[in-house]
N, C-alpha and C. Protein backbone atom coordinates (compact mmCIF):
# COMPACT_ATOMS: atom_id res chain seq x y z
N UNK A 1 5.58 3.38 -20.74
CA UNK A 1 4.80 2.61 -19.78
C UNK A 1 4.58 1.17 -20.26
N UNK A 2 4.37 0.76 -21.08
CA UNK A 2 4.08 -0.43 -22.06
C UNK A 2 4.89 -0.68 -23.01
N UNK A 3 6.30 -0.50 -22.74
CA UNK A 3 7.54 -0.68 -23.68
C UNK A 3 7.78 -2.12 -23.80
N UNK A 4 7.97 -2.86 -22.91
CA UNK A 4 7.59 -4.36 -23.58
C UNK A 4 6.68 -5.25 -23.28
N UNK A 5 5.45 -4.78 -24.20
CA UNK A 5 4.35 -5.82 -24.38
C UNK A 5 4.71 -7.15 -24.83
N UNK A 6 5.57 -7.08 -25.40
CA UNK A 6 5.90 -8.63 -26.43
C UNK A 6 5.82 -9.62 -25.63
N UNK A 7 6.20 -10.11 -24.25
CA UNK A 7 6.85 -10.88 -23.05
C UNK A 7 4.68 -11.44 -22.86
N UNK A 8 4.07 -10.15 -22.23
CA UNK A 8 2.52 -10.49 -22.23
C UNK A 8 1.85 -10.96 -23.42
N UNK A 9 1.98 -11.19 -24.53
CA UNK A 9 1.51 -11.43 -25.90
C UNK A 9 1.40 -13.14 -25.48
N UNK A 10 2.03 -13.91 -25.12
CA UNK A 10 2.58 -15.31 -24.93
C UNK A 10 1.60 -15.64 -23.85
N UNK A 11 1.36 -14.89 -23.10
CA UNK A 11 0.02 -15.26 -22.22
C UNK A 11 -1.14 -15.26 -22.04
N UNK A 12 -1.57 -14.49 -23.68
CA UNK A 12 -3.10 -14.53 -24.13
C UNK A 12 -3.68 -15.79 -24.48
N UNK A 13 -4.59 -16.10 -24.06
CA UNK A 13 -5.06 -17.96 -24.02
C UNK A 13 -5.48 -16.86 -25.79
N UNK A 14 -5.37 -18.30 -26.87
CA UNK A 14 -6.00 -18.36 -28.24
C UNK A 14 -7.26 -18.00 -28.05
N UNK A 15 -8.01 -18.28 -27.84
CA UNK A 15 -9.80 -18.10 -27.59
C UNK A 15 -10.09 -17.01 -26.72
N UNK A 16 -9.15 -15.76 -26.13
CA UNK A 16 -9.29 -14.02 -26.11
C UNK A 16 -9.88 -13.61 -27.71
N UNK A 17 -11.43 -13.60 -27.56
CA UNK A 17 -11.97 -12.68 -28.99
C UNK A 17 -11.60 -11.07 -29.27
N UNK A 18 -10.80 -10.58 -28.48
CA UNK A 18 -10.05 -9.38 -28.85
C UNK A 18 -8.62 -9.39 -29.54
N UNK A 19 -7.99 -8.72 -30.28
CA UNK A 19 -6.99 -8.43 -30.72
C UNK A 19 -5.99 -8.62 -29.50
N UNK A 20 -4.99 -9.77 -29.83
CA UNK A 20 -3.89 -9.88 -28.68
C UNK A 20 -3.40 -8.56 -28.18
N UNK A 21 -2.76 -7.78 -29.34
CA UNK A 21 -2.52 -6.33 -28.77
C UNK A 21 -3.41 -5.53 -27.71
N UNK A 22 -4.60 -5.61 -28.03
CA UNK A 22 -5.28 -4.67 -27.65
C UNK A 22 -5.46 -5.46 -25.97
N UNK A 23 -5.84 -6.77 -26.25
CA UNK A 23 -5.76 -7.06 -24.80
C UNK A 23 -4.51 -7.30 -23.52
N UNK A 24 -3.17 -6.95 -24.44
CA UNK A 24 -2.51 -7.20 -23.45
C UNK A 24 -2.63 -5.05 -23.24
N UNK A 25 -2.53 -4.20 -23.82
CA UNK A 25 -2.69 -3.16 -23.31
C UNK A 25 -3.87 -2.78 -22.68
N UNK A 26 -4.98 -3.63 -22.70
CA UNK A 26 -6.19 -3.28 -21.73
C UNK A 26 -6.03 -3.93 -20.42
N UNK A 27 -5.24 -5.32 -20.38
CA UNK A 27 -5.24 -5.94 -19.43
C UNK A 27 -4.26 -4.85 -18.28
N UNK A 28 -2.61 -4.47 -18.97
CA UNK A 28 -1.89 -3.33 -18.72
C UNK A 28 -2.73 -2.39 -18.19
N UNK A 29 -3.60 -1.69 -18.71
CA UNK A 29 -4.12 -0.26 -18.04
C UNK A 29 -4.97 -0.59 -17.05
N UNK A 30 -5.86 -1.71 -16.86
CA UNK A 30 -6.79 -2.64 -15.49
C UNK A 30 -5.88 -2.58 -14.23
N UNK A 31 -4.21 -3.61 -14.78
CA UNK A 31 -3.34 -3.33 -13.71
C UNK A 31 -3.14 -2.09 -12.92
N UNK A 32 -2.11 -1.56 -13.50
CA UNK A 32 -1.97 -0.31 -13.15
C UNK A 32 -3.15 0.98 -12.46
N UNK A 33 -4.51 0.55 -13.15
CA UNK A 33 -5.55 1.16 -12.31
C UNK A 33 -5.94 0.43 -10.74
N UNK A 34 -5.82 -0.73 -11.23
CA UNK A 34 -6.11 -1.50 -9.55
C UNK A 34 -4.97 -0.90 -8.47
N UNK A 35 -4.10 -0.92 -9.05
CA UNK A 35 -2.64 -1.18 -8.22
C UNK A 35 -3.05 0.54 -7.93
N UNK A 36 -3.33 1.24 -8.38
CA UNK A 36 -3.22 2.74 -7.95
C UNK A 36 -4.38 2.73 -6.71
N UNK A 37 -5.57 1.88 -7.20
CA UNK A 37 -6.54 2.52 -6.63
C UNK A 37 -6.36 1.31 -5.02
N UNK A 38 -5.94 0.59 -4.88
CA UNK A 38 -5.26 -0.18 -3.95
C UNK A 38 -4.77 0.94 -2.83
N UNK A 39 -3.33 1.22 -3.57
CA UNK A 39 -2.90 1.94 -2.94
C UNK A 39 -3.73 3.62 -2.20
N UNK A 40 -4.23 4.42 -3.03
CA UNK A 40 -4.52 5.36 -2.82
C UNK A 40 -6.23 5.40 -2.44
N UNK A 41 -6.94 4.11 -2.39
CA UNK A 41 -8.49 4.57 -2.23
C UNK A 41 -8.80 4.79 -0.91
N UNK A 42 -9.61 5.16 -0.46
CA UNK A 42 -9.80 5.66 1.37
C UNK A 42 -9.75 4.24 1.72
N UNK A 43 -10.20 3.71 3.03
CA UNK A 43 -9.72 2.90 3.68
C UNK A 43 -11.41 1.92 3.77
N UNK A 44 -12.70 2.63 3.19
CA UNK A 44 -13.73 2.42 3.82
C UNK A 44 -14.23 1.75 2.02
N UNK A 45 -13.10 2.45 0.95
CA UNK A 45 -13.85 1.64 -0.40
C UNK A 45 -12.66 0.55 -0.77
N UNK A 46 -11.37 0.13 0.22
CA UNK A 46 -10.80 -0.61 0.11
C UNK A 46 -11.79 -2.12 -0.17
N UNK A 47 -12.53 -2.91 0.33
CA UNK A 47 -13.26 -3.82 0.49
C UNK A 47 -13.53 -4.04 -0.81
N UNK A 48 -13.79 -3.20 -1.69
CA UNK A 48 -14.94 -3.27 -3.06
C UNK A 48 -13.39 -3.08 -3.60
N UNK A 49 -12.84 -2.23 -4.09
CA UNK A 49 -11.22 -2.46 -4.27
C UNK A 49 -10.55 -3.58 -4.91
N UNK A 50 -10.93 -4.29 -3.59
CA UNK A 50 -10.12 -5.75 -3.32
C UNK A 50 -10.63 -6.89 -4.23
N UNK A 51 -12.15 -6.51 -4.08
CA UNK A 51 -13.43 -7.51 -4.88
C UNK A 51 -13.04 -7.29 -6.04
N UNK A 52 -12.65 -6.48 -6.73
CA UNK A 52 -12.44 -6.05 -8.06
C UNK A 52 -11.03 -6.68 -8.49
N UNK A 53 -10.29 -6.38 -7.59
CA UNK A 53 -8.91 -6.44 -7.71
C UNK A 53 -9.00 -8.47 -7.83
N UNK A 54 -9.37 -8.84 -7.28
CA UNK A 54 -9.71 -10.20 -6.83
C UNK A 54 -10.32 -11.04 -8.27
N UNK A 55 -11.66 -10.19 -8.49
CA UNK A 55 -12.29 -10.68 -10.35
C UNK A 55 -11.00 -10.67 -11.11
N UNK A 56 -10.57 -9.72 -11.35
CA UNK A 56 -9.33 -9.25 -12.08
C UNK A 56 -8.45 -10.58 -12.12
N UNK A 57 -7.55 -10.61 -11.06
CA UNK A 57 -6.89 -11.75 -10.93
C UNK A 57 -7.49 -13.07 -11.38
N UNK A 58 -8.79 -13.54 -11.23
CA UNK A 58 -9.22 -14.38 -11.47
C UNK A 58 -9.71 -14.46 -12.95
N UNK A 59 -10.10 -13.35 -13.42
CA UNK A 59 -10.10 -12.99 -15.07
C UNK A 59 -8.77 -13.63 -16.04
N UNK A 60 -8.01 -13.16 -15.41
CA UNK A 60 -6.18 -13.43 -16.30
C UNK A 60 -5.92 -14.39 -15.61
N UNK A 61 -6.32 -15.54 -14.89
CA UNK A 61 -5.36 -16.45 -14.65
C UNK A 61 -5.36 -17.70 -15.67
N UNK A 62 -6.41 -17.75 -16.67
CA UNK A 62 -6.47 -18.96 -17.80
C UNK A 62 -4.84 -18.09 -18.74
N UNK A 63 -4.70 -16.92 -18.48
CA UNK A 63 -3.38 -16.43 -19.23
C UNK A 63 -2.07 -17.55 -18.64
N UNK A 64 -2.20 -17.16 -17.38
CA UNK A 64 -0.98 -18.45 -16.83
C UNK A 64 -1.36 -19.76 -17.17
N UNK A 65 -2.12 -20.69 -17.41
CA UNK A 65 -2.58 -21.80 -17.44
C UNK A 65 -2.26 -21.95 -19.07
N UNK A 66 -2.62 -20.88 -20.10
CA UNK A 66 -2.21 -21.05 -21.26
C UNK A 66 -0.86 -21.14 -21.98
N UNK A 67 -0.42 -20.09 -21.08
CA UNK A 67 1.45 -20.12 -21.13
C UNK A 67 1.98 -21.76 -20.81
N UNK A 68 1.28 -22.04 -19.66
CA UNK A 68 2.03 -23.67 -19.16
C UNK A 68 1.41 -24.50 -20.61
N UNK A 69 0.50 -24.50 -20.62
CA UNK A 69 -0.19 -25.95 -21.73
C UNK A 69 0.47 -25.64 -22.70
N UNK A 70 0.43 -24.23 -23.17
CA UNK A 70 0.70 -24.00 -24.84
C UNK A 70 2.84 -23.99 -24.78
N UNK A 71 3.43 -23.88 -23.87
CA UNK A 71 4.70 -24.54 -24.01
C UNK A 71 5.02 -22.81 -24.39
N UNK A 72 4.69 -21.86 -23.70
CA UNK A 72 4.88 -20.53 -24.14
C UNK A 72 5.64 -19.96 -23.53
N UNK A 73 7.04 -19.67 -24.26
CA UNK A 73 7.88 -18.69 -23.07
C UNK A 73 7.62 -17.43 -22.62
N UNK A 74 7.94 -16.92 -21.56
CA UNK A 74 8.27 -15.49 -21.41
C UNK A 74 8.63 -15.26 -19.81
N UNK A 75 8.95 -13.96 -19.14
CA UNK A 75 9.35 -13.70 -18.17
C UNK A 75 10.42 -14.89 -17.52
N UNK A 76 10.66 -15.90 -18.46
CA UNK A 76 11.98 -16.17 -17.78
C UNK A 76 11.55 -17.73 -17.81
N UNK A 77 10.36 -17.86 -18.32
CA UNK A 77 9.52 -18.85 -18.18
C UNK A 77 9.66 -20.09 -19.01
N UNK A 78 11.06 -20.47 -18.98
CA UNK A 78 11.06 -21.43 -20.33
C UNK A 78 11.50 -22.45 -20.48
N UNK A 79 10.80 -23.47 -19.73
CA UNK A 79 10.50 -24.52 -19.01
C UNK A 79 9.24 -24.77 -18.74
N UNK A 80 8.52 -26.18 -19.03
CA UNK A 80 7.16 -26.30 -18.72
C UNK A 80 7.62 -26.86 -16.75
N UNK A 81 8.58 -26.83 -16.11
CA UNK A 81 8.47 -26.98 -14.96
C UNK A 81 8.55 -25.44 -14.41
N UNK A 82 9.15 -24.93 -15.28
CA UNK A 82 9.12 -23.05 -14.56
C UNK A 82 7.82 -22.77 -14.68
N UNK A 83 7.27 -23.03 -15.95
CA UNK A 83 5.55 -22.14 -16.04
C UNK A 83 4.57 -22.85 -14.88
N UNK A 84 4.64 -24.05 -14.96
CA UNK A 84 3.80 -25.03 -14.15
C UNK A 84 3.88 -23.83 -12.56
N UNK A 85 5.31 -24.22 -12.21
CA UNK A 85 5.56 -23.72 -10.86
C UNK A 85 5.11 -21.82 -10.26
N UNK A 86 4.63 -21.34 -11.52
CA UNK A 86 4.48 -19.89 -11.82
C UNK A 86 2.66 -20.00 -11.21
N UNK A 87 1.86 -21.53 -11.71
CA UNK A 87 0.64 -21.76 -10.75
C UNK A 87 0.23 -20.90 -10.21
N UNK A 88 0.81 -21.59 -8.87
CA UNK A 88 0.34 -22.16 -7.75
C UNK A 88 0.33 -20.91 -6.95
N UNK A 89 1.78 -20.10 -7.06
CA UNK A 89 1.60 -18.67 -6.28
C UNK A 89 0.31 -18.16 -6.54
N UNK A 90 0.41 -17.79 -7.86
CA UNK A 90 -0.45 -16.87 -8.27
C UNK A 90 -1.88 -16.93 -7.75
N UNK A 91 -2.37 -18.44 -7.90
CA UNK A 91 -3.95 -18.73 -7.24
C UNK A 91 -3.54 -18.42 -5.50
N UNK A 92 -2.30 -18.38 -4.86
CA UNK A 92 -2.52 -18.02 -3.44
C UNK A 92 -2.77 -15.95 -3.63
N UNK A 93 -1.82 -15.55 -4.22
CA UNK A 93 -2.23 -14.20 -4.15
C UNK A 93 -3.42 -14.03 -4.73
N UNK A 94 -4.26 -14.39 -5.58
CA UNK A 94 -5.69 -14.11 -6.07
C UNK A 94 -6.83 -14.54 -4.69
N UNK A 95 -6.13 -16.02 -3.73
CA UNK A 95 -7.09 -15.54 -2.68
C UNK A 95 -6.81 -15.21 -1.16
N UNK A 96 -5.71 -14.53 -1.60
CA UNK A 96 -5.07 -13.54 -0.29
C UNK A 96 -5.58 -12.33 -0.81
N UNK A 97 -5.91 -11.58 -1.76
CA UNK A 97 -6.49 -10.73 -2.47
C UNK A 97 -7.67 -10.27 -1.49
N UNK A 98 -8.91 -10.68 -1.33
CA UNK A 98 -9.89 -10.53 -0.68
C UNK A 98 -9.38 -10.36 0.70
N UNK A 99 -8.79 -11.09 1.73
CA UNK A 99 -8.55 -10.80 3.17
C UNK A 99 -7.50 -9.89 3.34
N UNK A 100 -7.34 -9.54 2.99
CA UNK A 100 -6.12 -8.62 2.79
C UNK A 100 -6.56 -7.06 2.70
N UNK A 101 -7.72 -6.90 2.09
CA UNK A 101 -7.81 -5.73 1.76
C UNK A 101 -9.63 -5.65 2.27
N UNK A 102 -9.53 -6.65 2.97
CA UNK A 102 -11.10 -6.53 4.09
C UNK A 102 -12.67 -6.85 3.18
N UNK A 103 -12.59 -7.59 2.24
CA UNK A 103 -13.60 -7.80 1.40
C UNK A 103 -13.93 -9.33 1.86
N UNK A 104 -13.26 -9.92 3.03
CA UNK A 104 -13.51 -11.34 3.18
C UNK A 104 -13.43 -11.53 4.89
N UNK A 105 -13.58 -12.01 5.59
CA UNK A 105 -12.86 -12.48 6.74
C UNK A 105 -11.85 -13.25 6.66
């Protein structure tokens, strides 16, 4: 399930006070719990879901911002115009996150 952590290691901002390891496998098991409970929660705790799912995203996004500043490769990312451009999506899905899954209008 977590066969290559190495690629997420590069996106821990320096100033994570946990063990890089440990946080890219906690960040890993958060995913994978959102993404399940997304998919599979009734339709009426989707809202709170989403809110969560939403913190989340907004929790790890100084990870992308650290990859661009700190000149950090990974996922293909190796170019400060590739990381830069890796942004901008991401802050649209963090606030498509909420309307999407009924936690917003």
């Amino acid at each position: 399930m977590f066969r290559e952590c190495s690629v997420y290691v590069e996106q821990v901002p320096d100033w994570v006070p946990l063990d890089v390891d440990t946080t890219v496998v906690a960040s890993g098991v958060a995913e994978v719990a959102l993404g399940t409970a997304l998919v599979a929660s009734p339709r009426r705790l989707r809202p709170a879901v989403g809110a969560v799912a939403a913190a989340f995203f907004i929790a790890v996004f100084p990870g992308n911002i650290s990859q661009w500043a700190n000149r950090r490769d990974g996922f293909g990312l190796d170019t400060d115009k590739k990381r830069f451009a890796r942004i901008m999506p991401r802050r649209r899905r963090d606030c498509q996150t909420l309307p999407t899954t009924g936690s917003a209008p």
